[in-house]
N, C-alpha and C. Protein backbone atom coordinates (compact mmCIF):
# COMPACT_ATOMS: atom_id res chain seq x y z
N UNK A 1 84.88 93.24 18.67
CA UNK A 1 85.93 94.00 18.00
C UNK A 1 87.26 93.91 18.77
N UNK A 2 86.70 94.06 19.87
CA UNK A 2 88.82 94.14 20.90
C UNK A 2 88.82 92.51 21.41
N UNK A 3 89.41 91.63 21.77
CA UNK A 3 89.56 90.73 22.20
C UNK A 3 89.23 90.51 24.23
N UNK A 4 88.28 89.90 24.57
CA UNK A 4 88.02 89.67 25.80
C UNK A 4 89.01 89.94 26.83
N UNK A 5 89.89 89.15 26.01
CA UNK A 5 91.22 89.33 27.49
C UNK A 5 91.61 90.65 27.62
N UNK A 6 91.73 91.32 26.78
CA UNK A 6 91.94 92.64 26.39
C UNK A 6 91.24 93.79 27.56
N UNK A 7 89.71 93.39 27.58
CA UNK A 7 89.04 94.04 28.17
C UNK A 7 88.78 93.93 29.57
N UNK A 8 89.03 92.18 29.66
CA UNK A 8 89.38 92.45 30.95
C UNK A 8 90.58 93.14 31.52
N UNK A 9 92.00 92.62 30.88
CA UNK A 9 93.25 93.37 31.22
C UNK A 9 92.52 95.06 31.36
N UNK A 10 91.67 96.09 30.91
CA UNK A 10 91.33 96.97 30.92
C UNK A 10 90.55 97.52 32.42
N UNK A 11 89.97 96.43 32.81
CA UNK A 11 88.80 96.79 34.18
C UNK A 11 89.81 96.27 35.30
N UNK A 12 90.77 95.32 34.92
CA UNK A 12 91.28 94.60 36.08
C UNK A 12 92.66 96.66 36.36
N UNK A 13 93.00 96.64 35.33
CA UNK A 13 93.93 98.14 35.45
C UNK A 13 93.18 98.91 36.16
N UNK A 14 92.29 99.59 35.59
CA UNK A 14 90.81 100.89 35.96
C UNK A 14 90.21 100.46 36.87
N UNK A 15 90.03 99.57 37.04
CA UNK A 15 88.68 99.30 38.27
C UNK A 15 89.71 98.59 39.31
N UNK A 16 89.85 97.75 39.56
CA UNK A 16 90.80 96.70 40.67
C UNK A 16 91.92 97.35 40.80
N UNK A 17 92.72 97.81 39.86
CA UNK A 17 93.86 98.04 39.70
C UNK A 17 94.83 97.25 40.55
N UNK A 18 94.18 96.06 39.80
CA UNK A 18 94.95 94.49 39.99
C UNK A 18 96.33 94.37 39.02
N UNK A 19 97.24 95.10 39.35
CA UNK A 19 98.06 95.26 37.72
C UNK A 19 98.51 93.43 37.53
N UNK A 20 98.81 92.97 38.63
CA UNK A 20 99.24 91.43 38.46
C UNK A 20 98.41 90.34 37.84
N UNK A 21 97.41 90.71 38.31
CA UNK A 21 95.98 90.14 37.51
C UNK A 21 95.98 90.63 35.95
N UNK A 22 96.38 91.85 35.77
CA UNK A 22 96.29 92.18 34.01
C UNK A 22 97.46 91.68 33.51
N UNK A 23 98.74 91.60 34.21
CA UNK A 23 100.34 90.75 33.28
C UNK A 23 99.27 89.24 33.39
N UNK A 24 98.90 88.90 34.11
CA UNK A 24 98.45 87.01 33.72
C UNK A 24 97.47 86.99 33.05
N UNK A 25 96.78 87.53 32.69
CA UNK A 25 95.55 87.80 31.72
C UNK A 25 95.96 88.15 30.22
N UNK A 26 96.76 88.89 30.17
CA UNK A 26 97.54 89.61 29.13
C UNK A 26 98.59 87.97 28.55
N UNK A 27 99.18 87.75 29.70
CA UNK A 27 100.63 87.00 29.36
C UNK A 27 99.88 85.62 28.69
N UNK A 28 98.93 85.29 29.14
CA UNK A 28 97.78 83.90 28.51
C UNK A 28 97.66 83.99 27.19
N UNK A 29 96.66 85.17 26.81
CA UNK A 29 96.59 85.67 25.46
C UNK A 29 97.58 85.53 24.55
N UNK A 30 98.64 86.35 25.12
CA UNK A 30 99.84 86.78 23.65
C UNK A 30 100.50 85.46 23.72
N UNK A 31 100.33 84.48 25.03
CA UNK A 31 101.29 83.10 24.62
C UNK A 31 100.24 82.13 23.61
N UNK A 32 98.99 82.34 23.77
CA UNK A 32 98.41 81.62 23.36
C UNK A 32 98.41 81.75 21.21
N UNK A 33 99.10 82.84 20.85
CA UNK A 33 99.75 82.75 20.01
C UNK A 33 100.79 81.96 19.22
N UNK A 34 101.06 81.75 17.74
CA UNK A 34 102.34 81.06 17.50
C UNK A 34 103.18 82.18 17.80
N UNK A 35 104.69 81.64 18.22
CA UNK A 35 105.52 82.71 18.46
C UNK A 35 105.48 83.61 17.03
N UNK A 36 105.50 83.13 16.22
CA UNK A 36 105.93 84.50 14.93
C UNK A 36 104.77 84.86 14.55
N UNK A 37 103.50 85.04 15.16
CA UNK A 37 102.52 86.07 15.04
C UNK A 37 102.68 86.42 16.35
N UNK A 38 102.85 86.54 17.05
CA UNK A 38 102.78 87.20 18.76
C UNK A 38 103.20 88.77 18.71
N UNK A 39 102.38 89.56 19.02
CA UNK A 39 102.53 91.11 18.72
C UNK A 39 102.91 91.66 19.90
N UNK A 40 103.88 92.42 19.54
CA UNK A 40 104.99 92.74 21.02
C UNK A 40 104.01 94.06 21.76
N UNK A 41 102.89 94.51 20.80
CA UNK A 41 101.77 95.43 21.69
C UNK A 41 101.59 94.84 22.93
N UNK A 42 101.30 93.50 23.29
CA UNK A 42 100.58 93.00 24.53
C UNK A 42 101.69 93.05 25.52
N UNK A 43 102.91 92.84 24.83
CA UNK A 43 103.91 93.10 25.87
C UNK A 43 104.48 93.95 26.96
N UNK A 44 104.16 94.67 25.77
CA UNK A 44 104.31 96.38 26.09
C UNK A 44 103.49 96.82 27.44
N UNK A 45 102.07 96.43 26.91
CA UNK A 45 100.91 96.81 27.77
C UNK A 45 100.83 95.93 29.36
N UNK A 46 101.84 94.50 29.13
CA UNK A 46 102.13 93.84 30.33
C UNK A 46 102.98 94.60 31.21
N UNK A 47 103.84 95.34 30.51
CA UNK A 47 105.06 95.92 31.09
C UNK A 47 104.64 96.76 32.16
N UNK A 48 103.57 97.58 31.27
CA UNK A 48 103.28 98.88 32.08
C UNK A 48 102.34 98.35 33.29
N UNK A 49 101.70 97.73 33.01
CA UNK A 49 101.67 97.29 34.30
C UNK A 49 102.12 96.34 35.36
N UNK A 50 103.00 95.36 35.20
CA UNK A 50 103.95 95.28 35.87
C UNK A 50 104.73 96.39 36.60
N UNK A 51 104.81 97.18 35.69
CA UNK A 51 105.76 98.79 35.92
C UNK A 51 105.15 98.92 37.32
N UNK A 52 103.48 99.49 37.62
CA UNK A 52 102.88 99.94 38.15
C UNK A 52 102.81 99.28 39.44
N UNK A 53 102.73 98.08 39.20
CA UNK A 53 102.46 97.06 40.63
C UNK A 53 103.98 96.93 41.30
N UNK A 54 105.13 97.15 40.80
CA UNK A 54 106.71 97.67 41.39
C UNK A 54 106.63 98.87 41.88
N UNK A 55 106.26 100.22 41.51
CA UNK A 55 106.04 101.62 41.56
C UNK A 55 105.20 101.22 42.50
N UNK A 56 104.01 100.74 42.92
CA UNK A 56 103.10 100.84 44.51
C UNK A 56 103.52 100.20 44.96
N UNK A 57 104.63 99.15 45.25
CA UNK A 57 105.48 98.77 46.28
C UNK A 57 106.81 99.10 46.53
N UNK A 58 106.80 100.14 45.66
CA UNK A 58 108.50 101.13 45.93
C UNK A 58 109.61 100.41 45.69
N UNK A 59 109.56 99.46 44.84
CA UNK A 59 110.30 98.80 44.18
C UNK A 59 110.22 99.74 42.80
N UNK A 60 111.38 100.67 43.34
CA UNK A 60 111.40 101.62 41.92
C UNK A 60 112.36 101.28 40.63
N UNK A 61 113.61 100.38 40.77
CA UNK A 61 114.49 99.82 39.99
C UNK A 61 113.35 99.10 38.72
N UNK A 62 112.73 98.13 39.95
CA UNK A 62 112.02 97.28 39.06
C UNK A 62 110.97 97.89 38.24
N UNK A 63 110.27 99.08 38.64
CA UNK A 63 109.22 99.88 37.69
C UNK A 63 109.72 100.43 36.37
N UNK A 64 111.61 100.70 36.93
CA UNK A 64 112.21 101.93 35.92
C UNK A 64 112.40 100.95 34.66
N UNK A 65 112.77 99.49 35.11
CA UNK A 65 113.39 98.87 33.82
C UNK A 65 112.06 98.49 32.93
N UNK A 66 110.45 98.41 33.33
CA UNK A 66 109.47 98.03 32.86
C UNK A 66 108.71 99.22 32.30
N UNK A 67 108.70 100.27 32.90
CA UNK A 67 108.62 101.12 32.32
C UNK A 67 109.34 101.51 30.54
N UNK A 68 110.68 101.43 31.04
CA UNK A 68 111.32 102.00 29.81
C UNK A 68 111.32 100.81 28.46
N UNK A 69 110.93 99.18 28.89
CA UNK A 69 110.90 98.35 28.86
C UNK A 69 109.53 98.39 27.42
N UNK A 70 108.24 99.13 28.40
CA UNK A 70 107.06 99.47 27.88
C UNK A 70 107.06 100.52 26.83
N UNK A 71 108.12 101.85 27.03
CA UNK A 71 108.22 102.50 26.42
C UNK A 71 108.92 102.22 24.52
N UNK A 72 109.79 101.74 24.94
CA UNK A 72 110.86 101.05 23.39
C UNK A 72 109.94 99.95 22.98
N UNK A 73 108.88 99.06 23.40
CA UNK A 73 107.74 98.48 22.22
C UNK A 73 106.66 99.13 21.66
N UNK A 74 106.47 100.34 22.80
CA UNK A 74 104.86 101.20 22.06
C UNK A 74 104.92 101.86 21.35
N UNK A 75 106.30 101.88 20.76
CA UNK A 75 106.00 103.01 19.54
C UNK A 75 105.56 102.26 18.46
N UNK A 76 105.44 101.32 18.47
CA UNK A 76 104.42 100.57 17.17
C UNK A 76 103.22 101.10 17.07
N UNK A 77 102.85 101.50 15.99
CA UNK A 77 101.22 102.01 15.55
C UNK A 77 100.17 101.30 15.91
N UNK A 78 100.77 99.98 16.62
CA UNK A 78 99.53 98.78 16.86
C UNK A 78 98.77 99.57 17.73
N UNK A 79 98.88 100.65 18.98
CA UNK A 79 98.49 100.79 20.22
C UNK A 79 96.94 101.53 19.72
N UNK A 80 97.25 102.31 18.60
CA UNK A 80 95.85 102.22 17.64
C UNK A 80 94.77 101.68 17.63
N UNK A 81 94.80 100.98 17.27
CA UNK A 81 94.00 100.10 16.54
C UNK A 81 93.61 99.04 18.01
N UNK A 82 93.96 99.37 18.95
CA UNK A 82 93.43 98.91 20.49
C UNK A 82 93.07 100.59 21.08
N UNK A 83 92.46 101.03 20.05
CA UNK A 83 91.91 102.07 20.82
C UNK A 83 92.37 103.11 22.12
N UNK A 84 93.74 103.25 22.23
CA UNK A 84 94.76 104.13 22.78
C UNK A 84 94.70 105.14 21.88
N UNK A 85 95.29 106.21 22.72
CA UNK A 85 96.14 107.36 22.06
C UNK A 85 97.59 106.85 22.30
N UNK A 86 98.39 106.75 21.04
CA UNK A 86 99.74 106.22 21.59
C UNK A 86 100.79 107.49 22.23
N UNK A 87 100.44 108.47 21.17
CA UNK A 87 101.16 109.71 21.60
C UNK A 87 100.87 110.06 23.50
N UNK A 88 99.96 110.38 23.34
CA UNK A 88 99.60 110.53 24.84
C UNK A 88 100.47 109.48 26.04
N UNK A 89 99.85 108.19 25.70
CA UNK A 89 100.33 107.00 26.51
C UNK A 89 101.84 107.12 26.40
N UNK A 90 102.54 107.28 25.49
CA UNK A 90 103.99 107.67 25.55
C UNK A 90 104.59 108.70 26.34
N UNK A 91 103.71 110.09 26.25
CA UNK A 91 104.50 110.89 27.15
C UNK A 91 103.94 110.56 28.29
N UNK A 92 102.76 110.18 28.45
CA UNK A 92 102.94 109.80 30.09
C UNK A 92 103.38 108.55 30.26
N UNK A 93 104.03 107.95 29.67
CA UNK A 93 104.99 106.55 30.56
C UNK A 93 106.48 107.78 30.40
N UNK A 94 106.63 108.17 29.58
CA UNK A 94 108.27 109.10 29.72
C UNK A 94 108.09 110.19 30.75
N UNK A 95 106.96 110.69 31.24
CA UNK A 95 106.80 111.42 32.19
C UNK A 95 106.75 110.60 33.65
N UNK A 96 106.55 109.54 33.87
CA UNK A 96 106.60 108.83 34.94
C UNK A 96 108.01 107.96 35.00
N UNK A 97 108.43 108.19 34.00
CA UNK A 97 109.73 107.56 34.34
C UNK A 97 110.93 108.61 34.22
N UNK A 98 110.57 109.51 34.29
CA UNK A 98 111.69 110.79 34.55
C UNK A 98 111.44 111.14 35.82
N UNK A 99 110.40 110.83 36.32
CA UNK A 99 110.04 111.47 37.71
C UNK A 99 110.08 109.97 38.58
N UNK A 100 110.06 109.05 38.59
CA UNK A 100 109.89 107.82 39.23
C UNK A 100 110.64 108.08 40.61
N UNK A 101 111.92 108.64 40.77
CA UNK A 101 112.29 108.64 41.76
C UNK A 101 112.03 109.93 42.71
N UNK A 102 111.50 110.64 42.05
CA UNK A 102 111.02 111.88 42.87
C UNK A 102 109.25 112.45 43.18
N UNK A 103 108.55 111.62 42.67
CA UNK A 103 107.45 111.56 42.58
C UNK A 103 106.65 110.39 43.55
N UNK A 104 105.58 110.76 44.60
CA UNK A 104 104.96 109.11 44.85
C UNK A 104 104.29 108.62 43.81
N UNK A 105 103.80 107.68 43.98
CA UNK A 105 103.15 106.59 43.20
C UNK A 105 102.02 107.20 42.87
N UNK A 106 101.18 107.62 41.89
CA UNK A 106 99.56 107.61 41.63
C UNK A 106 99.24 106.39 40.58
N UNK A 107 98.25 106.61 40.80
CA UNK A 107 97.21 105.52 39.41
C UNK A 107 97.68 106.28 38.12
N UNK A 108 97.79 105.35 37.01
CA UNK A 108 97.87 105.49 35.86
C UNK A 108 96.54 105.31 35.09
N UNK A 109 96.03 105.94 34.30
CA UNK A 109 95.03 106.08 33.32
C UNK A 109 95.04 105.59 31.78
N UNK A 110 94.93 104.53 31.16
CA UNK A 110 95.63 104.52 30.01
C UNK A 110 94.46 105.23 29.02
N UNK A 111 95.07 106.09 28.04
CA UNK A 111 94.34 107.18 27.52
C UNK A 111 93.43 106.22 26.16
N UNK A 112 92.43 105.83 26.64
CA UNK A 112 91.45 104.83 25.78
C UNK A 112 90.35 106.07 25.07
N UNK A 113 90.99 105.70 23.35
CA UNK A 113 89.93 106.92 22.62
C UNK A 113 88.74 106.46 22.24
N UNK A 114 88.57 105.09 22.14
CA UNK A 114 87.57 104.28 21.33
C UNK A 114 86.78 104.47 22.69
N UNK A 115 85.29 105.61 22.26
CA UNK A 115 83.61 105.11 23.14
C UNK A 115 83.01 103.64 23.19
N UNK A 116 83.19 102.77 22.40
CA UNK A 116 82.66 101.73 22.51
C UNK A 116 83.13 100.91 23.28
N UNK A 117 84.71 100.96 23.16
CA UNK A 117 85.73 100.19 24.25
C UNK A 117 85.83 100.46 25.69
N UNK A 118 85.22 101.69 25.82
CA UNK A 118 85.12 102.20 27.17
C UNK A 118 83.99 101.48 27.91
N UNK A 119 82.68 101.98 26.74
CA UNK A 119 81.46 101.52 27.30
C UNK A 119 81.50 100.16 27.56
N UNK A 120 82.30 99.25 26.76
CA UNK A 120 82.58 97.41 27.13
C UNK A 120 82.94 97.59 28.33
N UNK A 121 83.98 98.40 28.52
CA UNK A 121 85.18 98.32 29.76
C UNK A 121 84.03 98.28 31.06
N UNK A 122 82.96 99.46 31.03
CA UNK A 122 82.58 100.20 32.03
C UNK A 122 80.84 99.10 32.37
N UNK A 123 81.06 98.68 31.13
CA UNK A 123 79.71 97.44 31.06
C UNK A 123 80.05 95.88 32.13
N UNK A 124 81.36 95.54 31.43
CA UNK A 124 82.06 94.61 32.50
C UNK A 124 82.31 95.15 34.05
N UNK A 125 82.89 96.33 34.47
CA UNK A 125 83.37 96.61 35.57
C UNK A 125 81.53 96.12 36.69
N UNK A 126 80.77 96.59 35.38
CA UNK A 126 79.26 97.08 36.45
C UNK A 126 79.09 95.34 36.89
N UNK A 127 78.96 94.24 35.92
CA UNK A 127 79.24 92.79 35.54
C UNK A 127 79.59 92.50 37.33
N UNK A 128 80.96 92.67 36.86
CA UNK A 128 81.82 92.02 38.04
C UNK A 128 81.44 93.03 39.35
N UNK A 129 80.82 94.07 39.28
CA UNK A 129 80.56 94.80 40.46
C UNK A 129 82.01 95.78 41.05
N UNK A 130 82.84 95.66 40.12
CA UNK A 130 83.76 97.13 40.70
C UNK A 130 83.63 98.49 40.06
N UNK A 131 84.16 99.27 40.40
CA UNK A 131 83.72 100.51 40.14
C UNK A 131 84.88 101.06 38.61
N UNK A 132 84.57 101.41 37.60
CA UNK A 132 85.70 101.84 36.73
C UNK A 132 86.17 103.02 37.40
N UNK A 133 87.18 103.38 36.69
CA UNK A 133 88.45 104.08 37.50
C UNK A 133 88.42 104.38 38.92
N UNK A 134 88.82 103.50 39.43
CA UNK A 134 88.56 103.20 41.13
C UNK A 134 89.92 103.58 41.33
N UNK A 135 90.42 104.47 42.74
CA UNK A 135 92.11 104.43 43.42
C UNK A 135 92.60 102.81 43.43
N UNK A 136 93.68 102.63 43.83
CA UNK A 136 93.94 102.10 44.34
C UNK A 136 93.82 101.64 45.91
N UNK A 137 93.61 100.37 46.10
CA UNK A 137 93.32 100.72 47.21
C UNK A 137 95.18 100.06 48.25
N UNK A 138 95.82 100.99 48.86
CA UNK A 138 96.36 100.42 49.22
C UNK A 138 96.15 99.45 50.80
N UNK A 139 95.24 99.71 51.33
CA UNK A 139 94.95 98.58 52.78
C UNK A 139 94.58 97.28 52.18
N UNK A 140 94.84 96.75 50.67
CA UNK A 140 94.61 95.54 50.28
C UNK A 140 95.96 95.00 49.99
N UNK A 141 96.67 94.43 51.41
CA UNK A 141 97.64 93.41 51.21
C UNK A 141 97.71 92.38 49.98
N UNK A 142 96.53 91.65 50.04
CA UNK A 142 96.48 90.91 48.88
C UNK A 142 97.21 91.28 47.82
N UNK A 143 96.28 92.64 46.97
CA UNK A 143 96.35 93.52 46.22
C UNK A 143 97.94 93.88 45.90
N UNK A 144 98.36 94.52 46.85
CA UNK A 144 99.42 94.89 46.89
C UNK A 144 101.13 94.06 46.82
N UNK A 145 100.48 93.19 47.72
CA UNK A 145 101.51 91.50 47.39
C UNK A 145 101.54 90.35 47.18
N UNK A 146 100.26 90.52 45.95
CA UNK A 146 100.15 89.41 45.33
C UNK A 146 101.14 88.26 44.49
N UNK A 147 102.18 88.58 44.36
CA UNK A 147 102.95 88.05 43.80
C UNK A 147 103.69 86.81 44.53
N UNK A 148 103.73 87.44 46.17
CA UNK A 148 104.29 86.44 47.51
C UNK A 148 102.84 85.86 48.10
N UNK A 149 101.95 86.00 47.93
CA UNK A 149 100.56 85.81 48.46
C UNK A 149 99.64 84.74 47.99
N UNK A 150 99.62 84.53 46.69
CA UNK A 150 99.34 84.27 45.90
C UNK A 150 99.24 82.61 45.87
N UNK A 151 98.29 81.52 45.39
CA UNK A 151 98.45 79.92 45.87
C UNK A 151 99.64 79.52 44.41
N UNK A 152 100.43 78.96 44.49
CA UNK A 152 101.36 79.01 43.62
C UNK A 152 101.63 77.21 43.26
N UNK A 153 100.27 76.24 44.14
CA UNK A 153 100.49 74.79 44.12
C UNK A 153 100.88 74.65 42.73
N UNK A 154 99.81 74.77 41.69
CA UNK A 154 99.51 74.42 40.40
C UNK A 154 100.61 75.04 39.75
N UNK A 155 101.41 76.01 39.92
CA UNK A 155 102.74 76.66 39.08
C UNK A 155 103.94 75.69 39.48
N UNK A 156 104.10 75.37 40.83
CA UNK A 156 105.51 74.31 41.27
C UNK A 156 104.88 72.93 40.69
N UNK A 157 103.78 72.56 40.70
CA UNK A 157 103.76 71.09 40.30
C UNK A 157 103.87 71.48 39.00
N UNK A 158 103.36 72.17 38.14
CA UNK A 158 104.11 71.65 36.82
C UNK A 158 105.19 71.80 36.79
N UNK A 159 105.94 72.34 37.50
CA UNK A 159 107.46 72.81 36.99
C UNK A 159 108.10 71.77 37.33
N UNK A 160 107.65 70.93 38.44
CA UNK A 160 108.20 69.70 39.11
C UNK A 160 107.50 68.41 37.92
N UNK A 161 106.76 67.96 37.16
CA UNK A 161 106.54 67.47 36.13
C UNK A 161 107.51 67.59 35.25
N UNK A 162 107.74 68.81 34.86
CA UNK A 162 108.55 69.04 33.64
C UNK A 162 110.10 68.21 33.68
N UNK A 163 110.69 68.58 35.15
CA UNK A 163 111.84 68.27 35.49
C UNK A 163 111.51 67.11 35.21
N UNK A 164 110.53 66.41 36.24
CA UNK A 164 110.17 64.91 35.98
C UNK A 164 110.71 64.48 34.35
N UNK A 165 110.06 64.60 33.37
CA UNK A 165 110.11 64.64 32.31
C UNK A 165 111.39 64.44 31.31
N UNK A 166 111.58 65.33 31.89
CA UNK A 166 113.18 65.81 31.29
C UNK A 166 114.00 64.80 31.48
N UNK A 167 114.23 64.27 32.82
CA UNK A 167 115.02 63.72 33.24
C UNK A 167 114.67 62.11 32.61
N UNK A 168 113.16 61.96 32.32
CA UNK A 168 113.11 60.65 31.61
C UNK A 168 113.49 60.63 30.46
N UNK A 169 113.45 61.62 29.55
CA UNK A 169 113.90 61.69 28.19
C UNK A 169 115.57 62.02 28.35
C-alpha cells in the first residue's frame, strides 16, 4: 500500500534518525518520476528532514528556510493518504519554527495515523536491527556529519563525465 522508499524514509527518521539518509532515499523516488507527475508531498517530507539534520548541527538559518520550506508544500491533502495527520504535522513544524532559535534541538516524531504503516515501519526497523523511535544519537560523528563525511567518488565522477560530455557536444 505505501511505497518502500517511503518506509524506509520512515525507520531511517524514527529509528537511525539518519535524516540525510531519508532526503537520498526520498530524493531517488520523487526523481524517479516524470517531472509533471512528481508530487511536491515527497518534497515537503525531504525538507523536514533536511530541516532536522541543520537543527542538530545548529545550523539554524539552514533548518529555518527548510522548515518553512516544508511547511508552504504540506498543506496539500496528499499528507493523508501517506498516513500522517497533516493538521498535527503542521503545527508542530510551525511550532518548531517559531521556537528554532530559542529552543535546543529534540527529535521530531512525524504523527503516523495509519496501524498498518507503523507496524511495516516497526517490522523493518526489527529487519535491519534498530530500534523504532530511537534518540538521536549525538556521539555519532558520522551521523551527525554526514554530508562532509560521506564517500562522494561516484557523485564527482559523474559530474566530471557530464562536463566531459558537454564539452564534446
Amino acid at each position: 500500500m505505501y511505497p518502500q522508499q517511503y518506509i524506509d524514509y520512515l525507520v531511517y527518521f524514527h529509528a537511525d534518525r539518519d535524516y540525510f539518509e531519508c532526503h537520498e532515499i526520498l530524493e531517488e523516488y520523487w526523481k524517479s518520476f516524470p517531472i509533471e507527475t512528481r508530487s511536491a508531498v515527497w518534497v515537503g517530507l525531504i525538507q523536514i528532514a533536511v530541516g532536522l539534520y541543520h537543527q542538530r548541527r545548529g545550523n539554524l538559518t539552514g533548518a529555518e528556510k527548510m522548515f518553512a520550506g516544508a511547511l508552504a508544500i504540506l498543506r496539500d491533502k496528499q499528507l493523508s493518504n501517506l498516513g500522517v495527520d497533516r493538521e498535527a504535522l503542521l503545527h508542530d513544524l510551525q511550532h518548531r519554527l517559531q521556537t528554532l532559535h530559542t529552543t535546543p534541538y529534540a527529535d521530531l516524531n512525524l504523527p503516523l495515523t495509519a496501524p498498518e504503516l507503523v507496524q511495516s515501519c516497526k517490522t523493518h526497523a526489527k529487519k535491519r536491527a534498530v530500534t523504532w523511535l530511537a534518540p538521536s544519537d549525538f556521539t555519532n560523528s558520522f551521523l551527525m556529519h554526514k554530508h562532509t563525511l560521506r564517500d562522494r567518488s561516484h557523485v564527482i565522477r559523474t559530474r566530471e563525465d557530464t562536463i566531459k560530455r558537454r564539452q564534446r557536444n
